[in-house]
PDB file of N, CA and C in Angstrom:
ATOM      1  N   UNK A   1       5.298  37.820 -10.615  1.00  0.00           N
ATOM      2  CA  UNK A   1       5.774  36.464 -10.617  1.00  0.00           C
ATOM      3  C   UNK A   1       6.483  36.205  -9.298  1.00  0.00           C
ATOM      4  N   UNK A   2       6.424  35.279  -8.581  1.00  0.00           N
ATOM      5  CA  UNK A   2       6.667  34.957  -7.645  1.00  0.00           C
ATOM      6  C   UNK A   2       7.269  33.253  -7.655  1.00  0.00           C
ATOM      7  N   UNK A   3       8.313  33.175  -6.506  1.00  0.00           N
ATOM      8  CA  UNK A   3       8.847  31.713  -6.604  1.00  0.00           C
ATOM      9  C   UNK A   3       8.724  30.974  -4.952  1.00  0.00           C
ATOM     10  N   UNK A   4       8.491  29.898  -4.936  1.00  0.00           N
ATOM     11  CA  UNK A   4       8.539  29.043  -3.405  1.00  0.00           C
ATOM     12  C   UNK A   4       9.549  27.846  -3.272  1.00  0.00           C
ATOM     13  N   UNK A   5      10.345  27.814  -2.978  1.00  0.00           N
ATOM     14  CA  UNK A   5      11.798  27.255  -2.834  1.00  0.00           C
ATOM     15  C   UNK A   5      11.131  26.028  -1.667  1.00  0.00           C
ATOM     16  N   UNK A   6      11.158  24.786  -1.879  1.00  0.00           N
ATOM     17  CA  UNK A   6      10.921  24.061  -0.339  1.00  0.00           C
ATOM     18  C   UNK A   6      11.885  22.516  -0.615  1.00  0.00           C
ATOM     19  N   UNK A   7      12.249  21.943   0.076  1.00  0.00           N
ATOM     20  CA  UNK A   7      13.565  20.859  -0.256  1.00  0.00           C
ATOM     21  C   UNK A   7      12.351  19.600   0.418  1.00  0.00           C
ATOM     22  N   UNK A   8      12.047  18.393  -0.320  1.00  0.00           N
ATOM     23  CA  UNK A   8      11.940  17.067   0.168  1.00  0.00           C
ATOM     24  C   UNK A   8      11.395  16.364  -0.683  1.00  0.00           C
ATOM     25  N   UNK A   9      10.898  15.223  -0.073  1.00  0.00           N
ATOM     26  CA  UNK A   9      10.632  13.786  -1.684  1.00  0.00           C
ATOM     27  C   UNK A   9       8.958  14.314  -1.942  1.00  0.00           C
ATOM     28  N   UNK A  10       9.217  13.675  -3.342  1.00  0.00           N
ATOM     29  CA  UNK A  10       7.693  13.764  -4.258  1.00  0.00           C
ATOM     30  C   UNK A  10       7.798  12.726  -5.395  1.00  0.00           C
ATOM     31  N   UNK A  11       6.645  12.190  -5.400  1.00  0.00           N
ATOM     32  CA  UNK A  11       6.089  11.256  -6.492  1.00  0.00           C
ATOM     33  C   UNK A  11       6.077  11.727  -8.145  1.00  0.00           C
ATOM     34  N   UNK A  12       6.474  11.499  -8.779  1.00  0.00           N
ATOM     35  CA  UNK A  12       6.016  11.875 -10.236  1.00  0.00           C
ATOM     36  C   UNK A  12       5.292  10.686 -10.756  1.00  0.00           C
ATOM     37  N   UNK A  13       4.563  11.017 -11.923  1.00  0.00           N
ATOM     38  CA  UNK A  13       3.558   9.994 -12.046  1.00  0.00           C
ATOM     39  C   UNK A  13       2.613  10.981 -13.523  1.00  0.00           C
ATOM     40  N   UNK A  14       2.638  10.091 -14.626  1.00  0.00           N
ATOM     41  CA  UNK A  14       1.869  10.513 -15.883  1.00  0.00           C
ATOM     42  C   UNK A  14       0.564  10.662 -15.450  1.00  0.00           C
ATOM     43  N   UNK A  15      -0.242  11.831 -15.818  1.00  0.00           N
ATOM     44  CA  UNK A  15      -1.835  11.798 -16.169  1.00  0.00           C
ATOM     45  C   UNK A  15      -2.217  12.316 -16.946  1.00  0.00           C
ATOM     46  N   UNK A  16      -2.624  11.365 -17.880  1.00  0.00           N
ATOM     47  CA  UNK A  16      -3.678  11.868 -19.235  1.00  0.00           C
ATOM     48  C   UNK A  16      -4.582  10.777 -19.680  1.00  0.00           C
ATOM     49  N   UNK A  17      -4.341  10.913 -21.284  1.00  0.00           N
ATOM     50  CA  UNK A  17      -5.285   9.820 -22.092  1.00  0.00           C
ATOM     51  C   UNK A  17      -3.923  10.017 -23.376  1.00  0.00           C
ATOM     52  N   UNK A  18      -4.293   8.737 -24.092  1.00  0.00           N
ATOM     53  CA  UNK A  18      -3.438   8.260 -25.214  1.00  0.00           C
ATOM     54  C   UNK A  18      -3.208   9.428 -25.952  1.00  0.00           C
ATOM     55  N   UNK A  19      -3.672  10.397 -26.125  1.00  0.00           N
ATOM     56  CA  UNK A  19      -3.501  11.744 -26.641  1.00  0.00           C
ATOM     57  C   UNK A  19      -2.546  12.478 -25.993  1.00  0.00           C
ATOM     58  N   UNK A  20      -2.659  12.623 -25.093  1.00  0.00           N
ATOM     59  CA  UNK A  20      -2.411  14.023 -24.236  1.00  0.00           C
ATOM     60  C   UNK A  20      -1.550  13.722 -22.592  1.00  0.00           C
ATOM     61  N   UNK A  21      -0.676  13.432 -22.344  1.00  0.00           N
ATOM     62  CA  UNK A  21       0.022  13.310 -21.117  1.00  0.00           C
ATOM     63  C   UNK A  21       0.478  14.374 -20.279  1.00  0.00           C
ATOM     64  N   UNK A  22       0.547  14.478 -19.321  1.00  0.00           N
ATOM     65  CA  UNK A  22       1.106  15.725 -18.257  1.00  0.00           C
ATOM     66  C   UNK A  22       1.784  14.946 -17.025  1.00  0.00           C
ATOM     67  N   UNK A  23       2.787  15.798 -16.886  1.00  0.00           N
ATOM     68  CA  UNK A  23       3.658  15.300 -15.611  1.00  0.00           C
ATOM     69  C   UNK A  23       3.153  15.874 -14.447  1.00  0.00           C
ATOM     70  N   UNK A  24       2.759  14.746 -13.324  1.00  0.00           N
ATOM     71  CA  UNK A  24       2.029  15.695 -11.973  1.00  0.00           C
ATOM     72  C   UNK A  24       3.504  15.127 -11.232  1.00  0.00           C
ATOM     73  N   UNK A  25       3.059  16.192  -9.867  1.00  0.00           N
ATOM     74  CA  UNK A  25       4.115  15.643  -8.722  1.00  0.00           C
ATOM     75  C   UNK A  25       3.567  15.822  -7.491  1.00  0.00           C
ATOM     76  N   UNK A  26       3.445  14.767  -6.731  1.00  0.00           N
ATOM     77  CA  UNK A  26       2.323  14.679  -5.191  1.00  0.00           C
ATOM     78  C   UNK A  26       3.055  14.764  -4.179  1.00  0.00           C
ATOM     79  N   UNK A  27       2.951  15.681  -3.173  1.00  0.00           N
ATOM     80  CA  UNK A  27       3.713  15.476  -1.817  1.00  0.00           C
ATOM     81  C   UNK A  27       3.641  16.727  -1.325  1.00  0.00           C
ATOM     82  N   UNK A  28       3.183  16.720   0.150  1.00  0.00           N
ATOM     83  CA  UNK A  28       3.222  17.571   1.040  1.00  0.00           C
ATOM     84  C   UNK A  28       4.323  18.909   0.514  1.00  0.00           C
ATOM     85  N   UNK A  29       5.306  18.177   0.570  1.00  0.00           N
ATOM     86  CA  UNK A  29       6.919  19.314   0.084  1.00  0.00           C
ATOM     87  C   UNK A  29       6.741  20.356  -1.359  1.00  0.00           C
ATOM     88  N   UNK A  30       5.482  19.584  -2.067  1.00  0.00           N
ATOM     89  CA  UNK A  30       5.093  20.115  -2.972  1.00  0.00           C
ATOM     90  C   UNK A  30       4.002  21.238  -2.679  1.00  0.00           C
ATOM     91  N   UNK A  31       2.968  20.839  -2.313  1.00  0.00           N
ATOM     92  CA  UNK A  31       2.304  21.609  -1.774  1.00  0.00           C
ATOM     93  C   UNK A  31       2.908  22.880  -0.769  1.00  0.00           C
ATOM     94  N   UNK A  32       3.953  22.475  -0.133  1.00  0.00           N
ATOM     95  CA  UNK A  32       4.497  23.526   0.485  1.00  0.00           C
ATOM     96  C   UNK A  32       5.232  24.749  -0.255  1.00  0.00           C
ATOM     97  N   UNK A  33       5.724  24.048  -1.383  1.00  0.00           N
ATOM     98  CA  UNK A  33       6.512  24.825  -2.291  1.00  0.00           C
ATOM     99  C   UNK A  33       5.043  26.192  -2.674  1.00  0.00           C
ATOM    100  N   UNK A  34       4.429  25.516  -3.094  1.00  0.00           N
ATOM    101  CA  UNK A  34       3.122  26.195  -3.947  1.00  0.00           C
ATOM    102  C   UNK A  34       2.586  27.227  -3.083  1.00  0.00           C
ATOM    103  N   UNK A  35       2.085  26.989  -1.369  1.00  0.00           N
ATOM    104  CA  UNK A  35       1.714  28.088  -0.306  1.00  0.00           C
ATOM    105  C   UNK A  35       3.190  29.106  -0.161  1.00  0.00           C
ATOM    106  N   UNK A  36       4.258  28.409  -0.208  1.00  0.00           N
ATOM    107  CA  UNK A  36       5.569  29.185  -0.471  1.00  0.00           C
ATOM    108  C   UNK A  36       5.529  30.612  -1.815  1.00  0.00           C
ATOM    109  N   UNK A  37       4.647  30.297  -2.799  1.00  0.00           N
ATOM    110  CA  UNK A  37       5.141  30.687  -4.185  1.00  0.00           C
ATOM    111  C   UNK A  37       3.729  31.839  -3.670  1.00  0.00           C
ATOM    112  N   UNK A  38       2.559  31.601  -3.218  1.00  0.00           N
ATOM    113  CA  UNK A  38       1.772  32.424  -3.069  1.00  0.00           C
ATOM    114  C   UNK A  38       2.044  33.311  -2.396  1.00  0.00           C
ATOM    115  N   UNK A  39       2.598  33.007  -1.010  1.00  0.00           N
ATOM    116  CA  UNK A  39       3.085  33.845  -0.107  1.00  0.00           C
ATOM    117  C   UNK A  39       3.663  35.234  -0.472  1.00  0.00           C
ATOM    118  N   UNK A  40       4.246  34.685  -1.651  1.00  0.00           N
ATOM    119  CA  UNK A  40       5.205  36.174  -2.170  1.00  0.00           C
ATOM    120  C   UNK A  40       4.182  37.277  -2.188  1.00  0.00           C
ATOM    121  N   UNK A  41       3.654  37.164  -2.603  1.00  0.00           N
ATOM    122  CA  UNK A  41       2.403  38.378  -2.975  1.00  0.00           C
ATOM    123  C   UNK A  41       2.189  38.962  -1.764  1.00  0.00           C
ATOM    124  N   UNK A  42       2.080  38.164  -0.322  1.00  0.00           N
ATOM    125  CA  UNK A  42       1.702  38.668   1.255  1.00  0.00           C
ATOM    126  C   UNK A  42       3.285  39.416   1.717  1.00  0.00           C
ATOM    127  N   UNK A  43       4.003  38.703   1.106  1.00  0.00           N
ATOM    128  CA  UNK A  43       5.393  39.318   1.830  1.00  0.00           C
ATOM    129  C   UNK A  43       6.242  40.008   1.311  1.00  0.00           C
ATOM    130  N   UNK A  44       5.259  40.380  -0.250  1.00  0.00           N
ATOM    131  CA  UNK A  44       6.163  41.392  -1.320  1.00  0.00           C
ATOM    132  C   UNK A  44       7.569  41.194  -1.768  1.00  0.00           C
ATOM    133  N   UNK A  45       7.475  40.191  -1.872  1.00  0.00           N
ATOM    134  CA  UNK A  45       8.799  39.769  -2.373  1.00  0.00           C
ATOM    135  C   UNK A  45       8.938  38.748  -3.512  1.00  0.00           C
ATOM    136  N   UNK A  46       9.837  39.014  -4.334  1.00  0.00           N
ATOM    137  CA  UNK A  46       9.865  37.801  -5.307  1.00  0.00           C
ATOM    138  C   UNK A  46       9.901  36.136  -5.358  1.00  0.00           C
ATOM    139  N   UNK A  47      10.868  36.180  -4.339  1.00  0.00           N
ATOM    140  CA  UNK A  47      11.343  34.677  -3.927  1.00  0.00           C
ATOM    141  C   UNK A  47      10.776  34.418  -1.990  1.00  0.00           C
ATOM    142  N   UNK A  48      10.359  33.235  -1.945  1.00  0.00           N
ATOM    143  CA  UNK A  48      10.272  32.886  -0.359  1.00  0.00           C
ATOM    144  C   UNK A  48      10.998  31.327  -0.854  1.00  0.00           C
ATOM    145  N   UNK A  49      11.721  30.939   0.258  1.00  0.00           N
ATOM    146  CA  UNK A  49      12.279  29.950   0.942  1.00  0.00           C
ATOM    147  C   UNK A  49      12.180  29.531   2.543  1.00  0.00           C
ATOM    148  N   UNK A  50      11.775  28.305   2.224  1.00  0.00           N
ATOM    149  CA  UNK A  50      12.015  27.549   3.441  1.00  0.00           C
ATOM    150  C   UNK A  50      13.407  27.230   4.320  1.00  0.00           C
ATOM    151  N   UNK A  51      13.630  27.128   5.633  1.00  0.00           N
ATOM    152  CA  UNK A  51      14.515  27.176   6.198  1.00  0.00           C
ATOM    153  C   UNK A  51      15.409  25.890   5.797  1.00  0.00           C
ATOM    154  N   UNK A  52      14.672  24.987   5.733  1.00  0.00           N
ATOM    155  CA  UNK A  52      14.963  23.682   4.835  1.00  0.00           C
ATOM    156  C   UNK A  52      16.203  23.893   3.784  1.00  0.00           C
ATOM    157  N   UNK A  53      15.471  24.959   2.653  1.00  0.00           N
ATOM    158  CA  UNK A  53      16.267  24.644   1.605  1.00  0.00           C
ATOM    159  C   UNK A  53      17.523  25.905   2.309  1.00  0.00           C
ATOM    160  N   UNK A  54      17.235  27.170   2.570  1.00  0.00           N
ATOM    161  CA  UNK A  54      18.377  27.918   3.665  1.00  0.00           C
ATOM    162  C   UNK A  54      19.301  27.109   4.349  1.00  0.00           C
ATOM    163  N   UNK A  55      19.249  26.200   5.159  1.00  0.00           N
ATOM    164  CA  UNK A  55      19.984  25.268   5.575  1.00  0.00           C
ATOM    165  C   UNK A  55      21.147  24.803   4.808  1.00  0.00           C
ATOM    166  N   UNK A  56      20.668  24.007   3.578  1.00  0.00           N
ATOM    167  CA  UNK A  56      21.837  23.577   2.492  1.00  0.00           C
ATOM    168  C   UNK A  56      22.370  24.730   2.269  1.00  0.00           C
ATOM    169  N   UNK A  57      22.503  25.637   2.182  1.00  0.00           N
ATOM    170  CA  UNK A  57      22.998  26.922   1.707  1.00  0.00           C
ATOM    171  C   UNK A  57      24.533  26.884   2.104  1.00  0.00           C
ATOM    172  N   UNK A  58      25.416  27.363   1.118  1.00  0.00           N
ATOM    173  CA  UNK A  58      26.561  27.831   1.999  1.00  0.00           C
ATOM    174  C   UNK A  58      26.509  29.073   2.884  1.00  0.00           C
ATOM    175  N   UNK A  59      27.595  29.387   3.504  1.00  0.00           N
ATOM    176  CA  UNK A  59      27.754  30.428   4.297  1.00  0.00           C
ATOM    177  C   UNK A  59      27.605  31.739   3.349  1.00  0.00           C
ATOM    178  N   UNK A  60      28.017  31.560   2.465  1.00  0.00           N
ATOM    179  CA  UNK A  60      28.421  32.549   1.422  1.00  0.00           C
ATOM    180  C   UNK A  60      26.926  32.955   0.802  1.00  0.00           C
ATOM    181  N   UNK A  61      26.264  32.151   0.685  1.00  0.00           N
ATOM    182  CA  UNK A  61      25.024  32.508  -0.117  1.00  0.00           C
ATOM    183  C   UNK A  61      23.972  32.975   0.865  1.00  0.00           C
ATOM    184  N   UNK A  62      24.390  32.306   2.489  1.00  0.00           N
ATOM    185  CA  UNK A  62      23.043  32.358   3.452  1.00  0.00           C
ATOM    186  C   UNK A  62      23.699  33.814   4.057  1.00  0.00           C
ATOM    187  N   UNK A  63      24.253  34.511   3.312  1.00  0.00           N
ATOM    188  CA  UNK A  63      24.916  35.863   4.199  1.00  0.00           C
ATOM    189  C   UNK A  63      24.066  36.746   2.968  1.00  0.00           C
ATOM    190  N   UNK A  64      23.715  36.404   1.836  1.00  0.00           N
ATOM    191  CA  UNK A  64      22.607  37.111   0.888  1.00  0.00           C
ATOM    192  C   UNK A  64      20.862  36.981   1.643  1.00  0.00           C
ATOM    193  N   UNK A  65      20.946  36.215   2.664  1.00  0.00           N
ATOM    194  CA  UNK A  65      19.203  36.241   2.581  1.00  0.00           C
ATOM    195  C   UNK A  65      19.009  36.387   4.122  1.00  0.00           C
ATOM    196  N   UNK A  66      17.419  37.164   4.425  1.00  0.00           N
ATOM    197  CA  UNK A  66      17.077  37.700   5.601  1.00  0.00           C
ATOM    198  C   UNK A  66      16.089  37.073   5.491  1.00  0.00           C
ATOM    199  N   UNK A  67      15.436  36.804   6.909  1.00  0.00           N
ATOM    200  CA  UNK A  67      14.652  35.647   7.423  1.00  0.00           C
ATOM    201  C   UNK A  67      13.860  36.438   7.764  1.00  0.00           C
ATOM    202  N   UNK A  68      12.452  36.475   7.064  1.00  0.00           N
ATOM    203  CA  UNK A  68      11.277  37.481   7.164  1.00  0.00           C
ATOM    204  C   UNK A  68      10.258  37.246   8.318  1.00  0.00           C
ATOM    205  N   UNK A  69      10.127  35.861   8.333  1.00  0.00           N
ATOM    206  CA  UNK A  69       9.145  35.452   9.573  1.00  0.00           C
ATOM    207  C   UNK A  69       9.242  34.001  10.119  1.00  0.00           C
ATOM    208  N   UNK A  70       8.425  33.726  10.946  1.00  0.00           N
ATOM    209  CA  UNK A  70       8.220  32.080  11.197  1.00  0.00           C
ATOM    210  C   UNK A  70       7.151  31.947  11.747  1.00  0.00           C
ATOM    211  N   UNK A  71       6.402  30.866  10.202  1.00  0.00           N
ATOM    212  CA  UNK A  71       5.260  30.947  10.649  1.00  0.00           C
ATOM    213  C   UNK A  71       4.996  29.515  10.483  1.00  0.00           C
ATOM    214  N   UNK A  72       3.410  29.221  11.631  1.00  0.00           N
ATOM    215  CA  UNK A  72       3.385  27.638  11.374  1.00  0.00           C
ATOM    216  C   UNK A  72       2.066  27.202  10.054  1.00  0.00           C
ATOM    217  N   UNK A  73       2.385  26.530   9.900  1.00  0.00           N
ATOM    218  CA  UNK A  73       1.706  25.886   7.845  1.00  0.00           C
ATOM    219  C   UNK A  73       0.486  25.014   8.851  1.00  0.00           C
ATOM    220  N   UNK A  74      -0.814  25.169   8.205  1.00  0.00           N
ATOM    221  CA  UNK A  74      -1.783  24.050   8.721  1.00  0.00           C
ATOM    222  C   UNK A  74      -1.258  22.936   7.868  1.00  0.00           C
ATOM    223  N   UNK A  75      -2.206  21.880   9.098  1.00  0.00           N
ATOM    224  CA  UNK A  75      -1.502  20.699   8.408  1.00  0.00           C
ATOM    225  C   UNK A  75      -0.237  20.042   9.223  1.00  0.00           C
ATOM    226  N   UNK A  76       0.580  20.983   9.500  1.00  0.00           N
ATOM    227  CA  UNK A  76       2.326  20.433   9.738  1.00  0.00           C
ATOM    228  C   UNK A  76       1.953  20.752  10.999  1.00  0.00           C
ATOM    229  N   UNK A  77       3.384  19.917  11.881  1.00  0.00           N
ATOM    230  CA  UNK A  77       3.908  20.213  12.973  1.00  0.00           C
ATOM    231  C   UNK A  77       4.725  21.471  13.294  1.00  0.00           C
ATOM    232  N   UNK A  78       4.920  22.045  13.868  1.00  0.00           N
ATOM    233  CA  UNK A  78       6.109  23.062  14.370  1.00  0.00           C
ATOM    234  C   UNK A  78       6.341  24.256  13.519  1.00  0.00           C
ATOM    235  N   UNK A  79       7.111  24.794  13.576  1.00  0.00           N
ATOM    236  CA  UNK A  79       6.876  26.132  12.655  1.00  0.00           C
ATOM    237  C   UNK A  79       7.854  26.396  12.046  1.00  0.00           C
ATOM    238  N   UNK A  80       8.009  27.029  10.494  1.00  0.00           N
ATOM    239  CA  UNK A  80       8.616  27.050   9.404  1.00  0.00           C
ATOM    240  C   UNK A  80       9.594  28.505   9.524  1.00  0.00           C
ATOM    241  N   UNK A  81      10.920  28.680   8.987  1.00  0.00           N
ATOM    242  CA  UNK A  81      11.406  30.024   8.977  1.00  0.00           C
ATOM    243  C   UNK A  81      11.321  29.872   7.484  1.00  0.00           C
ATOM    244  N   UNK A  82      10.995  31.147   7.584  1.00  0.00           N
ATOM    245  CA  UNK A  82      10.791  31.843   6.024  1.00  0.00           C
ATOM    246  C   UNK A  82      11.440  32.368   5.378  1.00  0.00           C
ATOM    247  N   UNK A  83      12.254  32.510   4.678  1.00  0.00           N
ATOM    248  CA  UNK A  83      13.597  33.480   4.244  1.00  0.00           C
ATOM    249  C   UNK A  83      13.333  33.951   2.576  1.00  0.00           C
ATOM    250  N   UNK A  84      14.002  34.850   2.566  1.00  0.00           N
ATOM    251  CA  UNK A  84      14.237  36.177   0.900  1.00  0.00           C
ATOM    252  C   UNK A  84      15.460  36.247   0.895  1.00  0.00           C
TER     253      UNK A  84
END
Protein backbone atom coordinates (compact mmCIF):
# COMPACT_ATOMS: atom_id res chain seq x y z
CA UNK A 1 0.00 0.00 0.00
CA UNK A 2 1.32 3.06 -0.89
CA UNK A 3 0.20 6.92 -0.41
CA UNK A 4 0.78 10.31 -2.78
CA UNK A 5 0.40 13.45 -0.74
CA UNK A 6 0.04 16.55 -3.48
CA UNK A 7 -1.71 20.10 -2.20
CA UNK A 8 -4.08 22.13 -4.93
CA UNK A 9 -7.77 22.75 -6.31
CA UNK A 10 -10.03 19.94 -7.81
CA UNK A 11 -13.53 19.68 -9.05
CA UNK A 12 -15.91 17.22 -7.42
CA UNK A 13 -18.78 16.34 -9.38
CA UNK A 14 -21.48 13.10 -9.13
CA UNK A 15 -21.27 10.24 -11.82
CA UNK A 16 -23.72 7.65 -12.15
CA UNK A 17 -27.37 6.74 -13.01
CA UNK A 18 -30.51 7.05 -10.63
CA UNK A 19 -29.28 3.86 -9.05
CA UNK A 20 -25.86 4.12 -8.39
CA UNK A 21 -23.74 7.47 -7.76
CA UNK A 22 -19.89 7.87 -7.25
CA UNK A 23 -17.92 10.84 -6.24
CA UNK A 24 -15.14 11.71 -9.00
CA UNK A 25 -12.52 14.51 -8.52
CA UNK A 26 -10.74 16.17 -11.79
CA UNK A 27 -7.55 18.11 -11.71
CA UNK A 28 -4.10 17.96 -12.65
CA UNK A 29 -3.24 18.07 -8.54
CA UNK A 30 -5.19 14.99 -8.64
CA UNK A 31 -3.63 13.23 -11.08
CA UNK A 32 -0.44 14.20 -9.52
CA UNK A 33 -1.41 12.81 -6.26
CA UNK A 34 -2.13 9.32 -8.10
CA UNK A 35 1.66 9.27 -10.21
CA UNK A 36 2.71 10.32 -6.49
CA UNK A 37 0.89 7.10 -4.90
CA UNK A 38 2.48 4.84 -7.73
CA UNK A 39 5.77 6.09 -7.36
CA UNK A 40 6.02 4.43 -3.99
CA UNK A 41 6.55 1.11 -5.41
CA UNK A 42 9.80 2.83 -7.64
CA UNK A 43 11.08 4.50 -4.49
CA UNK A 44 10.20 1.77 -1.92
CA UNK A 45 8.65 3.62 0.29
CA UNK A 46 5.30 3.93 1.79
CA UNK A 47 4.43 7.54 1.56
CA UNK A 48 5.77 10.15 -1.35
CA UNK A 49 5.03 13.86 -1.03
CA UNK A 50 5.28 16.71 -3.00
CA UNK A 51 7.36 19.67 -2.07
CA UNK A 52 4.10 21.56 -2.19
CA UNK A 53 2.49 19.82 0.53
CA UNK A 54 6.42 19.71 2.51
CA UNK A 55 6.27 23.34 2.32
CA UNK A 56 3.08 23.77 4.65
CA UNK A 57 4.84 21.62 6.99
CA UNK A 58 6.07 22.90 10.22
CA UNK A 59 9.62 22.93 11.11
CA UNK A 60 8.96 20.27 13.49
CA UNK A 61 7.40 17.80 11.17
CA UNK A 62 9.73 18.84 7.97
CA UNK A 63 12.81 17.75 10.35
CA UNK A 64 10.91 13.99 10.08
CA UNK A 65 11.20 13.81 6.19
CA UNK A 66 14.16 13.38 3.58
CA UNK A 67 13.88 14.57 0.13
CA UNK A 68 14.51 11.51 -2.12
CA UNK A 69 14.71 13.14 -5.55
CA UNK A 70 13.59 15.87 -8.03
CA UNK A 71 12.09 14.90 -10.71
CA UNK A 72 10.23 16.64 -13.62
CA UNK A 73 6.26 15.13 -14.18
CA UNK A 74 5.30 15.15 -18.10
CA UNK A 75 2.89 17.42 -18.75
CA UNK A 76 4.14 20.20 -16.07
CA UNK A 77 6.58 22.86 -16.07
CA UNK A 78 9.75 22.73 -13.87
CA UNK A 79 10.59 20.08 -11.58
CA UNK A 80 8.98 18.57 -8.49
CA UNK A 81 10.95 17.67 -5.01
CA UNK A 82 9.89 14.54 -3.79
CA UNK A 83 9.97 13.84 -0.16
CA UNK A 84 9.34 10.52 2.57
Amino acid sequence: MGFGLHVGWAIEGAIGSDFKIDVSYLSPNVKLSDELEASTKLFGTPLLMSGYVYDLMTDETKAKCRQVDKVKIPGSSGKFRLFT
